[in-house]
PDB file of N, CA and C in Angstrom:
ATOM      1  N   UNK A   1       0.860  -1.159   0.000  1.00  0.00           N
ATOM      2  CA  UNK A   1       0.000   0.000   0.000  1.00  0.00           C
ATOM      3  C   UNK A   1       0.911   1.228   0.000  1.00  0.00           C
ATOM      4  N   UNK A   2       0.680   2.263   0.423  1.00  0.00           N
ATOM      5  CA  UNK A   2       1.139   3.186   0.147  1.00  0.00           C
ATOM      6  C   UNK A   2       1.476   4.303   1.854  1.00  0.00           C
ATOM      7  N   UNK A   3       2.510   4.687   1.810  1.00  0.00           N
ATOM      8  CA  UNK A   3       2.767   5.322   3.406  1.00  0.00           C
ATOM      9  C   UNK A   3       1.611   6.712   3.430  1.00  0.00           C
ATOM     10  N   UNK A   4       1.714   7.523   2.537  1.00  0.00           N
ATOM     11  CA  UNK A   4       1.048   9.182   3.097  1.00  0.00           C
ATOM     12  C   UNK A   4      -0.131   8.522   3.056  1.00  0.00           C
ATOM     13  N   UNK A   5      -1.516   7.226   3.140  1.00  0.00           N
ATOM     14  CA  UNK A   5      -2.713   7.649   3.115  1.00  0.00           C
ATOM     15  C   UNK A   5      -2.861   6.645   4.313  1.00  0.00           C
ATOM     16  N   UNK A   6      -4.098   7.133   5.109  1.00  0.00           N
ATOM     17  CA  UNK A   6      -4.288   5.860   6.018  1.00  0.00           C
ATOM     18  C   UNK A   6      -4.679   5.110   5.540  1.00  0.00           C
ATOM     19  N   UNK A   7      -5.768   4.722   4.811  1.00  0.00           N
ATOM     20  CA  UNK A   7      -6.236   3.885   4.306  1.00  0.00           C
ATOM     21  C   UNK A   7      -6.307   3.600   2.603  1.00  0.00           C
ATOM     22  N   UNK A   8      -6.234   2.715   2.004  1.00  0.00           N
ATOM     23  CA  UNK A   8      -5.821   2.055   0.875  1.00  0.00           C
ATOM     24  C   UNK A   8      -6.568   0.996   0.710  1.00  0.00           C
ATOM     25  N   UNK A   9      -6.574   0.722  -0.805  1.00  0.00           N
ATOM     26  CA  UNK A   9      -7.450  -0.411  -1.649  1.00  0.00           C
ATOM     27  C   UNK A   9      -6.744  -0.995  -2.916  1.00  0.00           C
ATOM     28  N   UNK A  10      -6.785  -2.424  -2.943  1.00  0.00           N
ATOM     29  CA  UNK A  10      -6.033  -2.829  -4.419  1.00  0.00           C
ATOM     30  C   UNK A  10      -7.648  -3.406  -4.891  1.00  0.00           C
ATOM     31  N   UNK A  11      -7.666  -3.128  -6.188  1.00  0.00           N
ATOM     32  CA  UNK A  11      -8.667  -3.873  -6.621  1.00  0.00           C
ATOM     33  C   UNK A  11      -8.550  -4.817  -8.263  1.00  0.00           C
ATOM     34  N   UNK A  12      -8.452  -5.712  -8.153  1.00  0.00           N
ATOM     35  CA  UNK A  12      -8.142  -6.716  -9.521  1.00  0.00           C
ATOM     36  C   UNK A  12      -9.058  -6.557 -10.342  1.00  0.00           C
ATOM     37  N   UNK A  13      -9.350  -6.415 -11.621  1.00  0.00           N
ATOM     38  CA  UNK A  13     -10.571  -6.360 -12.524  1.00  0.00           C
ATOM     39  C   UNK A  13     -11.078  -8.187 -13.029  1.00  0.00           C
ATOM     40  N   UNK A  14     -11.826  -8.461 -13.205  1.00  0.00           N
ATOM     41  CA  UNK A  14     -12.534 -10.064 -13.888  1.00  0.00           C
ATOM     42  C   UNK A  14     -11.273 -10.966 -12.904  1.00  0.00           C
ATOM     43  N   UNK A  15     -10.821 -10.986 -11.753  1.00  0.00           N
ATOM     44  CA  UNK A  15     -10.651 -11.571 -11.144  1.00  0.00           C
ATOM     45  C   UNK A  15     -10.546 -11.840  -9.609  1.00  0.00           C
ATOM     46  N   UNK A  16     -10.392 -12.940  -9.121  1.00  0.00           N
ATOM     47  CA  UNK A  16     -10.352 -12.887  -7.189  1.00  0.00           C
ATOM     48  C   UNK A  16      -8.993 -13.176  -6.910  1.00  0.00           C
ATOM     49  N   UNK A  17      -8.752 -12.690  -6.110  1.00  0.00           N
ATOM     50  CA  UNK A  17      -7.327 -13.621  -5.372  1.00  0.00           C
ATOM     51  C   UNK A  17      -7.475 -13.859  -3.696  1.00  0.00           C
ATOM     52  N   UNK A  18      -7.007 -14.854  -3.404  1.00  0.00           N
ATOM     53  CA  UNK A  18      -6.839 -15.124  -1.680  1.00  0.00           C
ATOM     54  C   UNK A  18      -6.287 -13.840  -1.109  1.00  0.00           C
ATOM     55  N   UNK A  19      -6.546 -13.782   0.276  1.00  0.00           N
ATOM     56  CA  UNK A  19      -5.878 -12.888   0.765  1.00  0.00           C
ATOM     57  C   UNK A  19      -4.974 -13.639   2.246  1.00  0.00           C
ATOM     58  N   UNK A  20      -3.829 -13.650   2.262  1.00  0.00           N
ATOM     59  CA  UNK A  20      -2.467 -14.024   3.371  1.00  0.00           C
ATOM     60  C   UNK A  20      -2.269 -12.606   4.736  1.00  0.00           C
ATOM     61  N   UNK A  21      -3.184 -12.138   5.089  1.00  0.00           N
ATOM     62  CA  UNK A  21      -2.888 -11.301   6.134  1.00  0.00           C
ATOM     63  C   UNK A  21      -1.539 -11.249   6.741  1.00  0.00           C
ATOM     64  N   UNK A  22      -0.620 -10.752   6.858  1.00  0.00           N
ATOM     65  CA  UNK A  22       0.561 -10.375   7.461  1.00  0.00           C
ATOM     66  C   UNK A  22       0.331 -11.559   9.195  1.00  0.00           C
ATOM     67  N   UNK A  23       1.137 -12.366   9.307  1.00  0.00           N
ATOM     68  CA  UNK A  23       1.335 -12.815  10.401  1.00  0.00           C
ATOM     69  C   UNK A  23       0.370 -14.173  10.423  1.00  0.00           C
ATOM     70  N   UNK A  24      -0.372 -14.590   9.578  1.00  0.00           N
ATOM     71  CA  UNK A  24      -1.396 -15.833   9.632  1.00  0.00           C
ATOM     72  C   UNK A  24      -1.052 -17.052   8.395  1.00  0.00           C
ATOM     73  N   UNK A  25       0.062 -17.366   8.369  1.00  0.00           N
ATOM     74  CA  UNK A  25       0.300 -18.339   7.943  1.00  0.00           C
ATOM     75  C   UNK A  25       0.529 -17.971   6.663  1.00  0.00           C
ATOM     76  N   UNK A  26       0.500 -19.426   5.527  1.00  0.00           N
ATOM     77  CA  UNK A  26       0.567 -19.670   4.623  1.00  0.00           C
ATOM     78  C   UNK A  26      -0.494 -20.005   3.693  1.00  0.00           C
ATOM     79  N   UNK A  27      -1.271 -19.770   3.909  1.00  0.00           N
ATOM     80  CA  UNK A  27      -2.902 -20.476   3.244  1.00  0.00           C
ATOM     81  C   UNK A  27      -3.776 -19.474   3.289  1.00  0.00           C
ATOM     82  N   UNK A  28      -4.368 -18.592   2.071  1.00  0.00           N
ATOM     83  CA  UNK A  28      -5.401 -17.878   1.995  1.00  0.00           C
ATOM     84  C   UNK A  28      -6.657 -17.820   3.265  1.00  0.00           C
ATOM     85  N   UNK A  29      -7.031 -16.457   3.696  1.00  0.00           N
ATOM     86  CA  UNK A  29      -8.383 -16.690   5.001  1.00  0.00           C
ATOM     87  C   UNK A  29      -9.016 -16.105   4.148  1.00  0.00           C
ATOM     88  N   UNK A  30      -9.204 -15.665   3.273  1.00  0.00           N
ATOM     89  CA  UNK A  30     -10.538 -15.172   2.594  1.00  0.00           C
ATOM     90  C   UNK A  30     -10.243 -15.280   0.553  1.00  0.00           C
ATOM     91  N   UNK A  31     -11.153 -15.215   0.223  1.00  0.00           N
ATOM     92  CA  UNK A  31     -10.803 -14.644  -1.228  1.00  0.00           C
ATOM     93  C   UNK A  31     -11.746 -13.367  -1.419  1.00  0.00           C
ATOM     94  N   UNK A  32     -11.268 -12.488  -2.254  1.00  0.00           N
ATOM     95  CA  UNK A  32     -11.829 -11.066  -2.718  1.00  0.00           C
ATOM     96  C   UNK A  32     -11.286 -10.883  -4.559  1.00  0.00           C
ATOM     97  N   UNK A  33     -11.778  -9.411  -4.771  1.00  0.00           N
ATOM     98  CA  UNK A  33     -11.367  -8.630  -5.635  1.00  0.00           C
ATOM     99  C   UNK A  33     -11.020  -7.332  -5.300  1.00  0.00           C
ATOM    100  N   UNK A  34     -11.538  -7.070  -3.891  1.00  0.00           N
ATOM    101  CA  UNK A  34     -10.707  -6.178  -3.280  1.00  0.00           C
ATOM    102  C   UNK A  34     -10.242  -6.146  -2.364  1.00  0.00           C
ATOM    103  N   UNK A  35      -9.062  -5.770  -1.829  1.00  0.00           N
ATOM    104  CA  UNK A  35      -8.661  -5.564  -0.431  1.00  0.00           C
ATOM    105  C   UNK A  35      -8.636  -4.835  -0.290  1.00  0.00           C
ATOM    106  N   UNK A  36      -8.578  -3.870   1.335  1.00  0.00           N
ATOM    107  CA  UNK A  36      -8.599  -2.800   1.671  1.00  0.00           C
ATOM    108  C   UNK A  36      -7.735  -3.027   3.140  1.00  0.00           C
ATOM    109  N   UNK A  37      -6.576  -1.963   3.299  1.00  0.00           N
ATOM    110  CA  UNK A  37      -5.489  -1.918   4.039  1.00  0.00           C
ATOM    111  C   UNK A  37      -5.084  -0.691   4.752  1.00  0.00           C
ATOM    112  N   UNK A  38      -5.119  -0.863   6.330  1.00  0.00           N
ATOM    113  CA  UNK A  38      -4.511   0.400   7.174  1.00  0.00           C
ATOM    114  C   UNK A  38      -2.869   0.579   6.721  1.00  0.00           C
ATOM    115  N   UNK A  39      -2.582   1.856   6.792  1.00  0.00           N
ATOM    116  CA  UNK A  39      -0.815   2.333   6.631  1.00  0.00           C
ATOM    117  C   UNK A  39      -0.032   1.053   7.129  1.00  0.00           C
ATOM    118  N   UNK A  40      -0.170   0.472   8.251  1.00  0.00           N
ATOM    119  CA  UNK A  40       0.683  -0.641   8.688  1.00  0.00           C
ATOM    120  C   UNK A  40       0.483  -1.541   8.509  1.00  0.00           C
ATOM    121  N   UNK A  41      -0.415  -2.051   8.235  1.00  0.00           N
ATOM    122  CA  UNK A  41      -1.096  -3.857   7.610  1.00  0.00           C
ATOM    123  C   UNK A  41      -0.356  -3.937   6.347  1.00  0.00           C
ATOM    124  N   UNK A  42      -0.318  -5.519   6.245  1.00  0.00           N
ATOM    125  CA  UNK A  42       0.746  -6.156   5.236  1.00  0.00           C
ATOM    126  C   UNK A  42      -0.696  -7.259   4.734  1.00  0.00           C
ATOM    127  N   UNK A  43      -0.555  -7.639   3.775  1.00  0.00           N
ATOM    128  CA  UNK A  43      -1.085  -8.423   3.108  1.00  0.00           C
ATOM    129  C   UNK A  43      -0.316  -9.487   1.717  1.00  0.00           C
ATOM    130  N   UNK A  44      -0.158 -10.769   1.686  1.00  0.00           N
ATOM    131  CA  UNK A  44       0.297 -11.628   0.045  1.00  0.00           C
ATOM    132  C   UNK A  44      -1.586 -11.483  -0.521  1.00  0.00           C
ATOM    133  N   UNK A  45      -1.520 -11.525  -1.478  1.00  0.00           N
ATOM    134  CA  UNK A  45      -2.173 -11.493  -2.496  1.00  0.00           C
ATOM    135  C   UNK A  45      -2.282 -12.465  -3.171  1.00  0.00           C
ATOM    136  N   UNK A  46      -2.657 -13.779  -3.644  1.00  0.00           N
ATOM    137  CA  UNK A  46      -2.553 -15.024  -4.413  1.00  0.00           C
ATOM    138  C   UNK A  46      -3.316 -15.076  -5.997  1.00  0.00           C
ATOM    139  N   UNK A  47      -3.070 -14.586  -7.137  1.00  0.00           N
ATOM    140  CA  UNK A  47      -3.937 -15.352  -8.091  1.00  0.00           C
ATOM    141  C   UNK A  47      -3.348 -16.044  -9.460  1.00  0.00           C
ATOM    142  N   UNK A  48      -4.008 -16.610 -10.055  1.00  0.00           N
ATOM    143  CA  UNK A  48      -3.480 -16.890 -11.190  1.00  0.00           C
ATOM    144  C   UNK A  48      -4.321 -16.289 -12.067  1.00  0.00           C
ATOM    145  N   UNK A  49      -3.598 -16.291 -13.075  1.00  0.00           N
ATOM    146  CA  UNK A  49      -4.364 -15.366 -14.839  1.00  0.00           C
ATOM    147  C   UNK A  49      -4.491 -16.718 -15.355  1.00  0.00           C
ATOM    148  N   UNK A  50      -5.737 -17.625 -15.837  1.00  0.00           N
ATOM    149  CA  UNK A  50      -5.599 -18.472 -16.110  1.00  0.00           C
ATOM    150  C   UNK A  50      -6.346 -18.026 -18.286  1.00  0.00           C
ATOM    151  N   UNK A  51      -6.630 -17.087 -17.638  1.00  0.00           N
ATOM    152  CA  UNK A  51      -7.095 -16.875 -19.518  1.00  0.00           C
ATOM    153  C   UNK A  51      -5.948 -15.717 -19.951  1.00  0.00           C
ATOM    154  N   UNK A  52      -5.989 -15.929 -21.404  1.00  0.00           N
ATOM    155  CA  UNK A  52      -4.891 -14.951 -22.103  1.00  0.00           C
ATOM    156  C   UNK A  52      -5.946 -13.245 -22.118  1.00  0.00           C
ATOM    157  N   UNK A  53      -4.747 -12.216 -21.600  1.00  0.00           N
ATOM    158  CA  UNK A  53      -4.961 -11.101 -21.890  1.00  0.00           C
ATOM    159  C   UNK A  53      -4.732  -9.926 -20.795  1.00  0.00           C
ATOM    160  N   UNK A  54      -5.500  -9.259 -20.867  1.00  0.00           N
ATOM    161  CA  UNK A  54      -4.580  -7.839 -19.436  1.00  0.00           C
ATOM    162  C   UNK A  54      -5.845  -7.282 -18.506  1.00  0.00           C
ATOM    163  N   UNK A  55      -5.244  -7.438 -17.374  1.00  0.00           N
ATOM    164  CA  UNK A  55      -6.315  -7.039 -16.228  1.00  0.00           C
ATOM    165  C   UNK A  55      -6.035  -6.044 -15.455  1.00  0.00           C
ATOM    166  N   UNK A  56      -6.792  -5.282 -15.636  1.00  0.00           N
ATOM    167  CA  UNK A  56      -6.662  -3.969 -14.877  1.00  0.00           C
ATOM    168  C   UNK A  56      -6.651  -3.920 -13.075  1.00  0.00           C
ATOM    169  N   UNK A  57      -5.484  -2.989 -12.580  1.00  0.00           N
ATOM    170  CA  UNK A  57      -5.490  -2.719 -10.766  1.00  0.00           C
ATOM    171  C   UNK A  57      -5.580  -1.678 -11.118  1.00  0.00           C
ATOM    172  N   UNK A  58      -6.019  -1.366  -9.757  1.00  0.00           N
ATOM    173  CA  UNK A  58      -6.105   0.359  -9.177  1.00  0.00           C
ATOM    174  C   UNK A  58      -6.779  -0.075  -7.681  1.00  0.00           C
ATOM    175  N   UNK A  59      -6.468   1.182  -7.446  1.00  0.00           N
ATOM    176  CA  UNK A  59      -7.159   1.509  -5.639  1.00  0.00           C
ATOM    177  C   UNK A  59      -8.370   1.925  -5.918  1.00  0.00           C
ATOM    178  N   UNK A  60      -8.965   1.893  -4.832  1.00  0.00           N
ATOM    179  CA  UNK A  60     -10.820   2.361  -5.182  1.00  0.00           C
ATOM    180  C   UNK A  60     -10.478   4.124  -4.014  1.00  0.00           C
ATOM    181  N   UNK A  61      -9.579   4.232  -4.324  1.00  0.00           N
ATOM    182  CA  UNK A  61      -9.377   6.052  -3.772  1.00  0.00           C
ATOM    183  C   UNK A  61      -9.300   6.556  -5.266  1.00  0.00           C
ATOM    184  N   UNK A  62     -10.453   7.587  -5.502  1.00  0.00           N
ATOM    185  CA  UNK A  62      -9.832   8.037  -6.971  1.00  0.00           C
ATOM    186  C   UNK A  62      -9.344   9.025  -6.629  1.00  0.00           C
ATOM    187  N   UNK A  63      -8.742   9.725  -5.624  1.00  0.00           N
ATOM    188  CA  UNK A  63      -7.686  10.730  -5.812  1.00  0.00           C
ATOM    189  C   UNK A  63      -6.312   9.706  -6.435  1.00  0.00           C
ATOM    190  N   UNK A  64      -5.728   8.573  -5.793  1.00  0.00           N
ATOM    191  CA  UNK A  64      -5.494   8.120  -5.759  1.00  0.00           C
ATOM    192  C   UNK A  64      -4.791   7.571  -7.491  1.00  0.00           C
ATOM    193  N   UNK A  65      -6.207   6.925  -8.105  1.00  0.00           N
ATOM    194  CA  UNK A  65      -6.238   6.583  -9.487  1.00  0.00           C
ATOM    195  C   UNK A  65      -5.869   7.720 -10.195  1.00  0.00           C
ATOM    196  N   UNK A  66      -6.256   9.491  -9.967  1.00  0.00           N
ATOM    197  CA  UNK A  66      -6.207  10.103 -11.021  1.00  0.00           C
ATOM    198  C   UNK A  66      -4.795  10.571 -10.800  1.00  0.00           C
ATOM    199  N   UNK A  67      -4.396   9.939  -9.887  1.00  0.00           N
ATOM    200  CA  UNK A  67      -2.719  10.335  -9.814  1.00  0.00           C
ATOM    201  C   UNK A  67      -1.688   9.319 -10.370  1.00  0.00           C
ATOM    202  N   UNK A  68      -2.059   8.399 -10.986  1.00  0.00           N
ATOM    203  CA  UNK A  68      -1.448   7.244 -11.912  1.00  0.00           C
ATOM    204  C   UNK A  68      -1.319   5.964 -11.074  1.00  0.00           C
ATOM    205  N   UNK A  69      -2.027   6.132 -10.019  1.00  0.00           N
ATOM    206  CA  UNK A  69      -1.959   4.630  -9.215  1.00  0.00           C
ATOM    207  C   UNK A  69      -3.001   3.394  -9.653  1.00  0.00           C
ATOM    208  N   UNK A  70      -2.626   3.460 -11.441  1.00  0.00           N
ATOM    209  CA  UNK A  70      -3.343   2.069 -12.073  1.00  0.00           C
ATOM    210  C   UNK A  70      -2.176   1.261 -12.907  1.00  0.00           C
ATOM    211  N   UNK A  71      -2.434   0.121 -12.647  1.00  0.00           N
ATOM    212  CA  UNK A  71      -1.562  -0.701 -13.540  1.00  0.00           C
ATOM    213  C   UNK A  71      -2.289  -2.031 -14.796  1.00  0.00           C
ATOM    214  N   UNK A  72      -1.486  -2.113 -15.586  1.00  0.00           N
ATOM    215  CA  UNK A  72      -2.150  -3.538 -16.037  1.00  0.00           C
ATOM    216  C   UNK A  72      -1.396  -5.209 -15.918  1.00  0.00           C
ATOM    217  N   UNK A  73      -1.912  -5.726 -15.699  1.00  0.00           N
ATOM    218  CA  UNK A  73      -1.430  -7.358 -15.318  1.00  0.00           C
ATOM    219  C   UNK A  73      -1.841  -7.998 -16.687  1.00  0.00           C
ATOM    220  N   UNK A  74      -0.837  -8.585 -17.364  1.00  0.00           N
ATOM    221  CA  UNK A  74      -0.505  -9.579 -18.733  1.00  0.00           C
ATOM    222  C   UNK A  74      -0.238 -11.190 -18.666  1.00  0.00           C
ATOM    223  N   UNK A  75      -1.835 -11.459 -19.313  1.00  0.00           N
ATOM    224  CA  UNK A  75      -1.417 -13.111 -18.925  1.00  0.00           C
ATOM    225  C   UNK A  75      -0.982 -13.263 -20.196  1.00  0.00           C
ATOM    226  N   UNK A  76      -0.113 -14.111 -20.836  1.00  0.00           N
ATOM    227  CA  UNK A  76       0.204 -14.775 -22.320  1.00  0.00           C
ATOM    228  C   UNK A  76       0.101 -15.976 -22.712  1.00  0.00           C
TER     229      UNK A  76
END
């Protein structure tokens, strides 16, 4: 996530991934498409791209988005 905001969001487009909370093992406790994270929380993220093509992230802060905090993910 990101240090200057308290709170933060990753969000995957046409997909879910597990979520690994910082400190709880090795094995997904939930699945989502979004997470949402305090300044100090840690989170792994788990997914696979199992179809060909590009999936959009971003945070669900659109100050956030309109400041270039989007990316795209490339399955091949």
């Amino acid at each position: 996530m990101i240090e200057s905001e308290p709170i933060a969001s990753f969000h995957l487009h046409a997909q879910t991934f597990g979520v690994i909370p910082a400190g709880m093992g090795t094995d997904p406790v939930w699945r989502s498409d979004v997470v949402t994270l305090a300044q100090a929380e840690r989170a792994i993220l788990e997914f696979e791209l199992s179809d060909t093509g590009r999936y959009m992230f971003h945070p669900h802060q659109h100050h956030l988005a309109m400041r270039g905090a989007i990316g795209w993910l490339a399955s091949l």
